[in-house]
Protein backbone atom coordinates (compact mmCIF):
# COMPACT_ATOMS: atom_id res chain seq x y z
CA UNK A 1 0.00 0.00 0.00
CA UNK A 2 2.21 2.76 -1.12
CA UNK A 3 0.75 6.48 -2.78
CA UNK A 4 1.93 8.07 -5.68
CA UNK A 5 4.96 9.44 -4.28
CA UNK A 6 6.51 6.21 -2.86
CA UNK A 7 5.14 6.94 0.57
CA UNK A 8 2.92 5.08 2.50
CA UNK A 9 0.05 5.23 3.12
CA UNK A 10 -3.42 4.04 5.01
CA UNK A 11 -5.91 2.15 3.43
CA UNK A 12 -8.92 3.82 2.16
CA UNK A 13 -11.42 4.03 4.45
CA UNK A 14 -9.45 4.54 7.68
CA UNK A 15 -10.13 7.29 9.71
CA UNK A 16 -7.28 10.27 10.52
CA UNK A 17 -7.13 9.12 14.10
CA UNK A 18 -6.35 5.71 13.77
CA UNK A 19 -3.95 5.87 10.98
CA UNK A 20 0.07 6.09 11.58
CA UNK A 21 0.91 9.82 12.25
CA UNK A 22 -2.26 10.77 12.38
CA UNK A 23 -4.10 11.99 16.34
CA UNK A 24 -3.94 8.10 17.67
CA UNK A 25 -6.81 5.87 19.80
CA UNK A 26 -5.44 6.07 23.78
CA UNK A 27 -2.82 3.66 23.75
CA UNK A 28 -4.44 2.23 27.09
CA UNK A 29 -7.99 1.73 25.14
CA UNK A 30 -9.38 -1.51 24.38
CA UNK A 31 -9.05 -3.46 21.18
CA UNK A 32 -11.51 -6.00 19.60
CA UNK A 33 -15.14 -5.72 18.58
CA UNK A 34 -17.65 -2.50 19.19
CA UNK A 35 -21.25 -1.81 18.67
CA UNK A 36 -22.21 -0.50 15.28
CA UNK A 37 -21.73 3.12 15.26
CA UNK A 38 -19.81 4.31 18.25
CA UNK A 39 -16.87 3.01 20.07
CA UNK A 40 -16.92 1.14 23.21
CA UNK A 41 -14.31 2.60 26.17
CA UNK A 42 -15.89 1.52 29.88
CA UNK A 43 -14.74 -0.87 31.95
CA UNK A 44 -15.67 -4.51 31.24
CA UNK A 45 -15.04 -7.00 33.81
CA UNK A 46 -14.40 -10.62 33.17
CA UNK A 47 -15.59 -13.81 34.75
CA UNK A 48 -14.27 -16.92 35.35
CA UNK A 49 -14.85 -20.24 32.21
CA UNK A 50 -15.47 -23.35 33.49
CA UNK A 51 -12.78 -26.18 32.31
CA UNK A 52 -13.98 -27.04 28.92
CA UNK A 53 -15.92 -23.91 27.94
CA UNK A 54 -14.72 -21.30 25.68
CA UNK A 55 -17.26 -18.88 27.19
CA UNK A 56 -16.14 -16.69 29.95
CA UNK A 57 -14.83 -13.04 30.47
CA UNK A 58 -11.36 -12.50 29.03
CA UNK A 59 -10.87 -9.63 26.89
CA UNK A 60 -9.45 -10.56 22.94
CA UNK A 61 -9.02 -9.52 19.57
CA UNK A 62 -6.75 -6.49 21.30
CA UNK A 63 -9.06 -6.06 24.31
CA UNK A 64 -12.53 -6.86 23.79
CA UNK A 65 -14.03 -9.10 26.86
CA UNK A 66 -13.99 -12.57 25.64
CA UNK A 67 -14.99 -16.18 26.16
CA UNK A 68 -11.57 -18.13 26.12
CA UNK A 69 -10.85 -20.03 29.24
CA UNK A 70 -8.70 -18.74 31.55
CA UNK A 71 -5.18 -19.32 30.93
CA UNK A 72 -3.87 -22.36 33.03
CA UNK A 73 -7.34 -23.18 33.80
CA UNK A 74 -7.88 -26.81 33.43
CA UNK A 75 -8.47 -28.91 30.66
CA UNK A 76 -8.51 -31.90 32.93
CA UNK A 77 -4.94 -32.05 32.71
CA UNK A 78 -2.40 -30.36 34.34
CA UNK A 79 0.08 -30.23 31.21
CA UNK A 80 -2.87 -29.20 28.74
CA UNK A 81 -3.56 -26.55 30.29
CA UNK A 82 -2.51 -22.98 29.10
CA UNK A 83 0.67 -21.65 28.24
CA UNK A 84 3.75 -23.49 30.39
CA UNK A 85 7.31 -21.65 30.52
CA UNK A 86 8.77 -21.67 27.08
CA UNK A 87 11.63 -23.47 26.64
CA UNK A 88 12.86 -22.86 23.01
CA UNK A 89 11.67 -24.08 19.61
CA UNK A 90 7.40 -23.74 18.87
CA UNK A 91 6.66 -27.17 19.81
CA UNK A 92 3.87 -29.75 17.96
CA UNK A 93 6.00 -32.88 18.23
CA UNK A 94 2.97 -34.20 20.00
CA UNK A 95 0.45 -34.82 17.59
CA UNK A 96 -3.27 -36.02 19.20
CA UNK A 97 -6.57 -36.14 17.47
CA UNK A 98 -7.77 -37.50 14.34
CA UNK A 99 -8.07 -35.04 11.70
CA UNK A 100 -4.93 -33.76 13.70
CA UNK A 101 -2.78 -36.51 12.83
CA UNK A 102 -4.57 -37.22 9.24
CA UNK A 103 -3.17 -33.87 8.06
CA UNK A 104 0.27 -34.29 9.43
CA UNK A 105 0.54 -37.40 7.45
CA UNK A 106 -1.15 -36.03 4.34
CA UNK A 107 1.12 -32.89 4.73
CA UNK A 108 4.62 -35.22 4.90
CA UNK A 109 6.70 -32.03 5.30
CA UNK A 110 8.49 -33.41 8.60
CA UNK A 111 9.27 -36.87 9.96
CA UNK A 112 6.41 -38.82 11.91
CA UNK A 113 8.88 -41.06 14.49
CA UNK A 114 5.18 -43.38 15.61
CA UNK A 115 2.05 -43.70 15.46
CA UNK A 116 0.05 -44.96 18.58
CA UNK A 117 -3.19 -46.23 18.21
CA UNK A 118 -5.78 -47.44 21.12
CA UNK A 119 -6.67 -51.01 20.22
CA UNK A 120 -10.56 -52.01 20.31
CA UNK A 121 -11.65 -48.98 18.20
CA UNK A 122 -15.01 -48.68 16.07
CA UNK A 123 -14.34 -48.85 12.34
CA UNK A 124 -14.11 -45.81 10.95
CA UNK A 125 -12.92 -43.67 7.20
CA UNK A 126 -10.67 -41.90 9.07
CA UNK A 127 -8.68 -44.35 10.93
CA UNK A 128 -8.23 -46.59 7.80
CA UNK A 129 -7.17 -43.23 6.14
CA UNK A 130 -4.67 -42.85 8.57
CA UNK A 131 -3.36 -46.01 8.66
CA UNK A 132 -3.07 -46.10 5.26
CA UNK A 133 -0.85 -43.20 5.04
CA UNK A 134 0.83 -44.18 8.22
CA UNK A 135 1.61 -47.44 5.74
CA UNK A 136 2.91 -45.40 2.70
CA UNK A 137 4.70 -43.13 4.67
CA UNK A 138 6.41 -46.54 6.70
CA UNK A 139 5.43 -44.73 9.95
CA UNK A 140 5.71 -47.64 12.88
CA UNK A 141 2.16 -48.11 14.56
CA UNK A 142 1.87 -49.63 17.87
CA UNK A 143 -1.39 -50.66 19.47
CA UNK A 144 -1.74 -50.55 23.03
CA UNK A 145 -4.77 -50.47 25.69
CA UNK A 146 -7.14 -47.60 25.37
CA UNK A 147 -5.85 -47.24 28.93
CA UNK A 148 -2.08 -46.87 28.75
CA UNK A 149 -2.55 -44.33 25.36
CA UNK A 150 -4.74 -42.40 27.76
CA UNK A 151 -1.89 -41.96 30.32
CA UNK A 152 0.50 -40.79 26.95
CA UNK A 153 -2.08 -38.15 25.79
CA UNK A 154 -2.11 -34.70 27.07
CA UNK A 155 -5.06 -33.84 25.84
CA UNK A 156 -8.85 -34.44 27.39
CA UNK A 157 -9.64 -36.72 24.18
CA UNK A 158 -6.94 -37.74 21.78
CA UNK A 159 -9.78 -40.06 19.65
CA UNK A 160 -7.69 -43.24 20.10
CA UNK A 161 -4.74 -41.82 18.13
CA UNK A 162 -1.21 -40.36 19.49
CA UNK A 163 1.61 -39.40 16.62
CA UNK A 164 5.33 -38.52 17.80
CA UNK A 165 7.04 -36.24 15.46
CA UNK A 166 9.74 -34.33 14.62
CA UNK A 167 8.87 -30.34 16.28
CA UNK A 168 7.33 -27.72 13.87
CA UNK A 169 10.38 -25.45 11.82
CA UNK A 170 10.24 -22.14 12.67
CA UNK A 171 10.38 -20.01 10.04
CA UNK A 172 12.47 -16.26 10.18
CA UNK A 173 10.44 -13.14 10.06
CA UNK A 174 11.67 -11.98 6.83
CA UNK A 175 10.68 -15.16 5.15
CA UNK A 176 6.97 -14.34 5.97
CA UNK A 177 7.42 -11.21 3.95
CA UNK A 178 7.79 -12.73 0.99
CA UNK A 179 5.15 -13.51 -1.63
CA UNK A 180 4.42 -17.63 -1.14
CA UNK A 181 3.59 -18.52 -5.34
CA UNK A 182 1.83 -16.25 -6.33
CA UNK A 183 0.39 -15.30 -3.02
CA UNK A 184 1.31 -11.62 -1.33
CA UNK A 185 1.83 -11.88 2.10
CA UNK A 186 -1.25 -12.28 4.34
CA UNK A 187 0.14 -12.77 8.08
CA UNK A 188 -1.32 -13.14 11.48
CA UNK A 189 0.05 -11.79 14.30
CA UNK A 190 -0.69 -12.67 17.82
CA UNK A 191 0.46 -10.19 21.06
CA UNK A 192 0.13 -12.61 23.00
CA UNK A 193 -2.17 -15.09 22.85
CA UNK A 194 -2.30 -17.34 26.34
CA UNK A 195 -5.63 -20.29 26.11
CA UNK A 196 -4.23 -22.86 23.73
CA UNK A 197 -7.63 -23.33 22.63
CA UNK A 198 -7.89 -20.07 21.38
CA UNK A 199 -4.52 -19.89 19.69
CA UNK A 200 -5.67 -23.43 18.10
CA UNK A 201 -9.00 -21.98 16.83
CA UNK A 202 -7.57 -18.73 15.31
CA UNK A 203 -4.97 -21.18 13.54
CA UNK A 204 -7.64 -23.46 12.15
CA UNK A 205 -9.30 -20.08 10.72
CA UNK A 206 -6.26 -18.61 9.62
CA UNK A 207 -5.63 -21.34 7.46
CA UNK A 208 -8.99 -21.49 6.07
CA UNK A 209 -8.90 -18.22 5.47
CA UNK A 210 -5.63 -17.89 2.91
CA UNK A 211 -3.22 -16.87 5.69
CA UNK A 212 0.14 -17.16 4.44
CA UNK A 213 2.17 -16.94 7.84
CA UNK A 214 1.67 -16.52 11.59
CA UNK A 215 3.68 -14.49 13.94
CA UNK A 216 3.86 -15.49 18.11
CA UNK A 217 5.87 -13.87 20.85
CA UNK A 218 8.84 -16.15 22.22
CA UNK A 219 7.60 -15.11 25.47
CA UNK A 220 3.83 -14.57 27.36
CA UNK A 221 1.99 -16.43 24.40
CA UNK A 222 1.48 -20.09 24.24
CA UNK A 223 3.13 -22.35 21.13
CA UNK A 224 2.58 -25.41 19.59
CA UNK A 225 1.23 -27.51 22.88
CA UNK A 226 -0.99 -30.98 22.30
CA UNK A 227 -4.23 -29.22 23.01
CA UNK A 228 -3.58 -26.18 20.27
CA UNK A 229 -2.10 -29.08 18.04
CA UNK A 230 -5.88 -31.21 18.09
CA UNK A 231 -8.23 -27.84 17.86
CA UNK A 232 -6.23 -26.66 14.93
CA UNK A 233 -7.00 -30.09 13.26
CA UNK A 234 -3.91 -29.96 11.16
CA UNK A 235 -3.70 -26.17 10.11
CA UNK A 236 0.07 -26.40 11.55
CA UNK A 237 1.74 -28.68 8.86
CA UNK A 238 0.22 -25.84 6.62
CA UNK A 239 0.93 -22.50 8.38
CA UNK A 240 4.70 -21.20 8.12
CA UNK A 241 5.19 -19.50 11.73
CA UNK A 242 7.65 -16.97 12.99
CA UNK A 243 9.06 -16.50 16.49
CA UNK A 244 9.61 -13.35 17.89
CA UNK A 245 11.41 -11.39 20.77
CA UNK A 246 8.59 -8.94 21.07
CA UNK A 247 5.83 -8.08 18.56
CA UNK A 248 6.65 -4.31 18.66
CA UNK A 249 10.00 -4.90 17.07
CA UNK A 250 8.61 -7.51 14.82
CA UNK A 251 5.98 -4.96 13.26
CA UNK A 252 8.69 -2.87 12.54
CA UNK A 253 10.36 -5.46 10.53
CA UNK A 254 7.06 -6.26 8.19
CA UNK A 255 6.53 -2.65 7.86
CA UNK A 256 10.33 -2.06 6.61
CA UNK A 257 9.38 -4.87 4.37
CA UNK A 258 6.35 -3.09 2.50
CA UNK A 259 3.34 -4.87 4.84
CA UNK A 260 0.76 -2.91 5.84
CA UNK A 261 -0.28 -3.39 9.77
CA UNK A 262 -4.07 -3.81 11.25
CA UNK A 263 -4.51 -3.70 14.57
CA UNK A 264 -8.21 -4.85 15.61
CA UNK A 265 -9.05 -2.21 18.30
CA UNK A 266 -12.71 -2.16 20.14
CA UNK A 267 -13.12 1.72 19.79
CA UNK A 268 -10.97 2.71 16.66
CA UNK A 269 -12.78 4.75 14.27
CA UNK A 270 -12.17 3.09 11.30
CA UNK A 271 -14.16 -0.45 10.08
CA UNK A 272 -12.23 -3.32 9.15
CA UNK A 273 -14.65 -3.93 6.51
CA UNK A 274 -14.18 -0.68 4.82
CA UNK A 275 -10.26 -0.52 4.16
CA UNK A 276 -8.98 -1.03 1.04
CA UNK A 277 -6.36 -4.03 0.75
CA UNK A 278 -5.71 -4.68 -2.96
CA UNK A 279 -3.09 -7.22 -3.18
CA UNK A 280 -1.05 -5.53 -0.94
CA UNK A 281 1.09 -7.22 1.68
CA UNK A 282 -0.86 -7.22 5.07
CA UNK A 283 -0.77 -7.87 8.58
CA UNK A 284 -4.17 -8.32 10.88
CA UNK A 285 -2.77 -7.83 14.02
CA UNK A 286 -4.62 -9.64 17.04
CA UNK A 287 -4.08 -8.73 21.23
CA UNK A 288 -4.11 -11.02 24.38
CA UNK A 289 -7.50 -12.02 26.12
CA UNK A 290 -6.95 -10.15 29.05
CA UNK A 291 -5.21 -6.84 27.94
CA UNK A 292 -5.58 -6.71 24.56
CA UNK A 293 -2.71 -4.86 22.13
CA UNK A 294 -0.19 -3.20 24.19
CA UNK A 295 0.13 0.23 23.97
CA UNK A 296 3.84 0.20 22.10
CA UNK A 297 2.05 -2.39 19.53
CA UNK A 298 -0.69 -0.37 19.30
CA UNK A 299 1.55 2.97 18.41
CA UNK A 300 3.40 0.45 15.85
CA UNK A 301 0.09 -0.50 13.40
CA UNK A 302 -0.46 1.65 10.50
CA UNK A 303 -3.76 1.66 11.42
CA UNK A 304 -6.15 0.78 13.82
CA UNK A 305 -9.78 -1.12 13.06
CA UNK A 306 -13.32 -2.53 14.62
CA UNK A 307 -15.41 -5.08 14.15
CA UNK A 308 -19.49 -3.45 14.04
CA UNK A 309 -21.89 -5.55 16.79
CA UNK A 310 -25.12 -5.33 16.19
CA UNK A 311 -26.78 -7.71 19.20
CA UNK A 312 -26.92 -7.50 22.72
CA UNK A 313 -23.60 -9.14 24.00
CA UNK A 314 -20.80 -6.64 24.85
CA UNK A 315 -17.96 -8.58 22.86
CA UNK A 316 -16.75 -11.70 20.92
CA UNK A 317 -14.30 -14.48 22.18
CA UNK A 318 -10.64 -13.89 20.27
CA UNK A 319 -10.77 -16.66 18.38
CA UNK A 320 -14.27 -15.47 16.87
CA UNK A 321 -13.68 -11.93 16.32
CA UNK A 322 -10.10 -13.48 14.89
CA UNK A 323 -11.63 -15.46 12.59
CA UNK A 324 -14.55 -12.52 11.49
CA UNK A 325 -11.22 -10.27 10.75
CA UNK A 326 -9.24 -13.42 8.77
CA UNK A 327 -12.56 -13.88 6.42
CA UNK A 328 -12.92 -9.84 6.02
CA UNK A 329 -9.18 -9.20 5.48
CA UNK A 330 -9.28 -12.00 3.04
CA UNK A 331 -12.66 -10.45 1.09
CA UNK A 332 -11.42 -7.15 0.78
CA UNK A 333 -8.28 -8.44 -0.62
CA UNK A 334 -10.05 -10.70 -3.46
CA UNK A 335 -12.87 -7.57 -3.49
């Protein structure tokens, strides 16, 4: 998105004050989804999900309230819970879930050390699909008691199927910028995303939405754990995902490399619906559940955008107004 001159510039549509050098939203404001018509600025107070919900009162999408669970909260297990201390590389060598594990054997773009399956299962397409490729792919299947590959999953319910593989590449920032084919860059980037059921949704709908490449904090953000593995259902063998130090200094980077940054903001002016995209390189840029963008990513987005609400309910969960944004970003670009 450059202008005439070789400058850049914002997006049709965007309003002066939430455009880059133009009068800028409160950098403590919230970010996420408002009511058709005017912004959204009180206080919004959260309340505690129960275990398996995704309903509940964090705040997403760059500070809207939300309904992700609590991070750490429990998914009946301690380790798939929300995000643990990182200790280097994204993760996803842990592999649970059907459609999980049927994509990372369809994908073959990393090694697949086993394949454990719970002996006594129903008959079903997918399993024999599996296996099959599990076959061609002369991946080693063991069968053991439903019991004992209970005790090996670290997820609530693995559907009778565990794969141990080799951890997800990351891929360097810079790589992201480029056009994939004939694709320009489309990227995600999360500040901070902490319920690994979240982060899995909004990579499932990133995927299906023509997202090119994703974007995480190294630290306070949750990677590639079992649980995000299953409820992205095999959009990770797809995605190409940077690491960062901080997300600040990483939007800096895609904007010295020609992409154009959206931050999703509960009372910015301008609707994401109404910018202009083209075929430009672009960034939809997402905040934590319980704080939403912080203020020095805020000040770093070219421009700052809102979701219209139109019902009752004061906000949406991350992961949904996440995947409303994906779907819009990608119309406007095909518009």
């Amino acid at each position: 998105m450059t202008a005439p001159g070789g400058g850049r510039r914002r997006p049709s549509g965007a309003t002066p004050g939430s455009a880059r050098g133009g009068r800028r939203n409160p950098p403590g404001g919230r970010a996420g989804t408002t009511r058709a018509g005017r912004s959204r600025s009180g206080a919004d107070r959260g309340e505690r999900s129960g275990p398996a919900r995704t309903g509940g009162g964090t705040r997403a999408g760059g500070g809207t309230r939300t309904g992700g669970a609590r991070s750490g909260t429990g998914t009946g297990r301690a380790r798939a819970g929300g995000a643990r201390p990182h200790t280097g590389g994204l993760g996803g060598d842990q592999v649970e879930g059907r459609h999980a594990v049927l994509e990372l054997l369809r994908a073959d773009r990393r090694r697949v050390r086993s394949l454990v399956v719970a002996e006594g299962m129903d008959e079903s397409p997918i399993l024999d699909d599996i296996e099959s490729l599990a076959a061609r792919r002369r991946v080693r299947i063991e069968r053991v008691p439903r019991r004992r590959l209970e005790s090996l999953a670290r997820t609530e319910a693995p559907q009778g199927v565990v794969a141990l593989a080799r951890p997800i590449d990351e891929t360097p920032l810079e790589d992201l910028c480029r056009p994939a084919s004939e694709k320009s860059p489309f990227l995600l980037v999360l500040d901070g995303i902490t319920d690994p059921h979240n982060l899995g949704a909004l990579l499932r709908s990133a995927e299906c939405a023509g997202v090119t490449g994703v974007v995480l904090g190294r630290h306070r953000s949750v990677h590639l754990s079992p649980t995000v593995t299953k409820v992205a259902a095999g959009a990770i063998e797809y995605l190409p995902m940077a690491v960062v130090a901080g997300i600040p200094s990483a939007l800096r980077t895609l904007v010295a490399n020609g992409v154009w940054t959206v931050g999703l903001a509960a009372e910015a002016r301008a609707v994401l619906g109404d910018l202009q995209f083209g075929h430009d390189p672009v960034a939809l840029v997402l905040g934590s559940e319980g704080s939403g963008l912080t203020p020095l990513t805020r000040r770093r987005c070219d421009v700052l955008a809102s979701i219209p609400q139109f019902g009752t309910l004061s906000s949406l969960n991350v992961s949904t107004a996440g995947t409303v944004a994906c779907f819009e970003v990608a119309r406007g670009r095909t518009r």
